[in-house]
C-alpha atoms as a PDB file:
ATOM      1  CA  UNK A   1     186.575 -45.945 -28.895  1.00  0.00           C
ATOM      2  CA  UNK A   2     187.821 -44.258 -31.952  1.00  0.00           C
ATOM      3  CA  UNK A   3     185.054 -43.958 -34.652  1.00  0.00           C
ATOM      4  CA  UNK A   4     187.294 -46.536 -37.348  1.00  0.00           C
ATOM      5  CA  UNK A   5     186.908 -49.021 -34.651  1.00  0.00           C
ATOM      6  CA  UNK A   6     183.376 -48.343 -34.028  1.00  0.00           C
ATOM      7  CA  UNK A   7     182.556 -48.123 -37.645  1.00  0.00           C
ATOM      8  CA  UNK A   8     184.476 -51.689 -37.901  1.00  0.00           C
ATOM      9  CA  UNK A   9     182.526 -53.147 -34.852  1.00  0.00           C
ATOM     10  CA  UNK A  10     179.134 -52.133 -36.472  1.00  0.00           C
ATOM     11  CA  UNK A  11     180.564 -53.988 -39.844  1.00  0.00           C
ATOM     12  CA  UNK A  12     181.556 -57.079 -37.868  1.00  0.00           C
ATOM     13  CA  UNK A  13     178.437 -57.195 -35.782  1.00  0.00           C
ATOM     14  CA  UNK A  14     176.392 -59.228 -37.980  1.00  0.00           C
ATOM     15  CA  UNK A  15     179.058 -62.291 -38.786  1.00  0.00           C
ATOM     16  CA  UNK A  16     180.367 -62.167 -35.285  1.00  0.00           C
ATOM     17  CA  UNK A  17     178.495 -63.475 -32.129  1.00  0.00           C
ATOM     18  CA  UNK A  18     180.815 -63.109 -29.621  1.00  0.00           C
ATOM     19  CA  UNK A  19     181.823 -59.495 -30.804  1.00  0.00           C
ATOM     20  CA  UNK A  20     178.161 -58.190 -30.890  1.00  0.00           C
ATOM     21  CA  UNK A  21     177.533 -60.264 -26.932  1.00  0.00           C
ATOM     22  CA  UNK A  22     180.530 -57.661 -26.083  1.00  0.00           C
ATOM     23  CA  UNK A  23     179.177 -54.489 -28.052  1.00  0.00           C
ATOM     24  CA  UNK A  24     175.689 -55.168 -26.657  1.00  0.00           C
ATOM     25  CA  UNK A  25     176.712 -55.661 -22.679  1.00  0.00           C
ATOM     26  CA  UNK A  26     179.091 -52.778 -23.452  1.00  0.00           C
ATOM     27  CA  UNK A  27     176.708 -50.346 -24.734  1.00  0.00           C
ATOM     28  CA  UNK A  28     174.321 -51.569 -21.757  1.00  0.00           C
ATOM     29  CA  UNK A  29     176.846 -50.872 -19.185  1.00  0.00           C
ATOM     30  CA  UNK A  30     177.217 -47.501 -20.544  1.00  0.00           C
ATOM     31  CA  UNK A  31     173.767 -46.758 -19.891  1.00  0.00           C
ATOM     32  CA  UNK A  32     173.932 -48.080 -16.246  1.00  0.00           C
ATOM     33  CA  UNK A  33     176.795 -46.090 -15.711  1.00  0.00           C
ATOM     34  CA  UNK A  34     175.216 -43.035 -16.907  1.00  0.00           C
ATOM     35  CA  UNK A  35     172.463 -43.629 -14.599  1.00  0.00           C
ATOM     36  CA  UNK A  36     174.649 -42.728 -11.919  1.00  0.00           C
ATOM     37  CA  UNK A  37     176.068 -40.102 -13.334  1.00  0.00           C
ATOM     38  CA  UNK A  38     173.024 -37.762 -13.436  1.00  0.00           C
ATOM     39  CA  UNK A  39     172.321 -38.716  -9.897  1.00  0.00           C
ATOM     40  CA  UNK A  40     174.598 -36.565  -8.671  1.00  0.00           C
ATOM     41  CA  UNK A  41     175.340 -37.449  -5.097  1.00  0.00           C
ATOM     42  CA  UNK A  42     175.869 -41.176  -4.344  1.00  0.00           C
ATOM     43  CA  UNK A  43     175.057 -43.332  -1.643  1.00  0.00           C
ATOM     44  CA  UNK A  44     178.721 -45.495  -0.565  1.00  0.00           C
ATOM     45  CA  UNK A  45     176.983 -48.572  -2.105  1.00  0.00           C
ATOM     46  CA  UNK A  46     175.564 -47.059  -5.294  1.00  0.00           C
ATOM     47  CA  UNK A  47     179.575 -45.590  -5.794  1.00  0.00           C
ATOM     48  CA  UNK A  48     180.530 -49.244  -5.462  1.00  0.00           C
ATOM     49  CA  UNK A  49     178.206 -50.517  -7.568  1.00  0.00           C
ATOM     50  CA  UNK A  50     178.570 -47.612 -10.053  1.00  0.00           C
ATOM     51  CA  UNK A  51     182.596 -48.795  -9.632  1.00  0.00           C
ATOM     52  CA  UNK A  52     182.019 -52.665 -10.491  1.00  0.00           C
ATOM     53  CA  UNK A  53     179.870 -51.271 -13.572  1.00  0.00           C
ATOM     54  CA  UNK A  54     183.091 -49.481 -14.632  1.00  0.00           C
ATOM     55  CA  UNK A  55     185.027 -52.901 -14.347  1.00  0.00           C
ATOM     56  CA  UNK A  56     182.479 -54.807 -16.586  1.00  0.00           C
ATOM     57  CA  UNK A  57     182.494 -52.159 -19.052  1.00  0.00           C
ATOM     58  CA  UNK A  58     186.143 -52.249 -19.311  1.00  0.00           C
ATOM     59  CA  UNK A  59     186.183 -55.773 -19.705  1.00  0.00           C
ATOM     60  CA  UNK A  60     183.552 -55.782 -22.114  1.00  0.00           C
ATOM     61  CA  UNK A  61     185.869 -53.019 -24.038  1.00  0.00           C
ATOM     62  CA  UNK A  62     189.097 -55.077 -23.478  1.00  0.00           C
ATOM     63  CA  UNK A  63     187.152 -58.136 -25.248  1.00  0.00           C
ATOM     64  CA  UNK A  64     185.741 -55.580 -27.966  1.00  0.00           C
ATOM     65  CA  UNK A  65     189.603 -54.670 -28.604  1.00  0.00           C
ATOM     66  CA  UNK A  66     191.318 -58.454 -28.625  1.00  0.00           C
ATOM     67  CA  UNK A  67     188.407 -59.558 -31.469  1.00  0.00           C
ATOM     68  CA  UNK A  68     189.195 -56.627 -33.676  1.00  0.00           C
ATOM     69  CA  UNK A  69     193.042 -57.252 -33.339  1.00  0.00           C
ATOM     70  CA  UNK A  70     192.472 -60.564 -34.148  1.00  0.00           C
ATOM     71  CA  UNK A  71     190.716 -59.259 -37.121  1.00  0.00           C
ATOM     72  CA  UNK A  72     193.203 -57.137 -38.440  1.00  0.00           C
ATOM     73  CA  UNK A  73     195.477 -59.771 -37.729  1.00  0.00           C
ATOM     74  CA  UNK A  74     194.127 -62.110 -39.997  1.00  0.00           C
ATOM     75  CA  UNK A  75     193.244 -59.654 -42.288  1.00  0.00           C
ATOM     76  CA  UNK A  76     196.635 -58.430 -42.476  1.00  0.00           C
ATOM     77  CA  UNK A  77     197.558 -61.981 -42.978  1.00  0.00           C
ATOM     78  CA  UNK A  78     195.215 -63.012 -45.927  1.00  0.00           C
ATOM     79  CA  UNK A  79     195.889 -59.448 -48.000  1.00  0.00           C
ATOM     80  CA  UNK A  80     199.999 -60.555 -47.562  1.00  0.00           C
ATOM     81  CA  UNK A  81     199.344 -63.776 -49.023  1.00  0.00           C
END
C-alpha cells in the first residue's frame, strides 16, 4: 500500500469499524505470512496454507481499497457541493 493510503487508513481507523476489522486481520495475516517466510523450506501443506494466507490477505487488502474509494468518493462529492 502506498504510504497516502496508509496514512489515510490510520486517520479513518478510529470512526470506521469495518475499515480497522480489515486493517487489523490484514496486518495479522502479514505476520502469519512472514512466519513462513523465514522458515525457509516448506512442508507441501505449510505452502498451502502459507497460499490460503496470501488469499485472505488479499481480500482483506481488496476490502481495505473499496472503503477508501468509497471515501474519496464521497469526499469528492461533499467538497463539489
Amino acid at each position: 500500500m502506498e504510504q497516502r493510503d496508509e496514512e489515510l487508513i490510520i486517520s479513518l481507523l478510529p470512526q470506521n469499524p469495518e475499515l480497522k476489522e480489515a486493517w487489523d486481520e490484514h496486518r495479522r495475516l502479514a505476520v502469519e505470512i512472514e512466519r513462513f517466510e523465514q522458515r525457509g523450506h516448506l512442508t507441501a501443506p505449510e505452502e498451502v496454507e502459507k497460499k490460503n494466507f496470501q488469499k485472505l490477505k488479499l481480500a482483506e487488502k481488496d476490502k481495505i481499497q473499496h472503503i477508501l474509494d468509497e471515501y474519496r468518493r464521497v469526499e469528492e462529492a461533499n467538497s463539489s457541493a
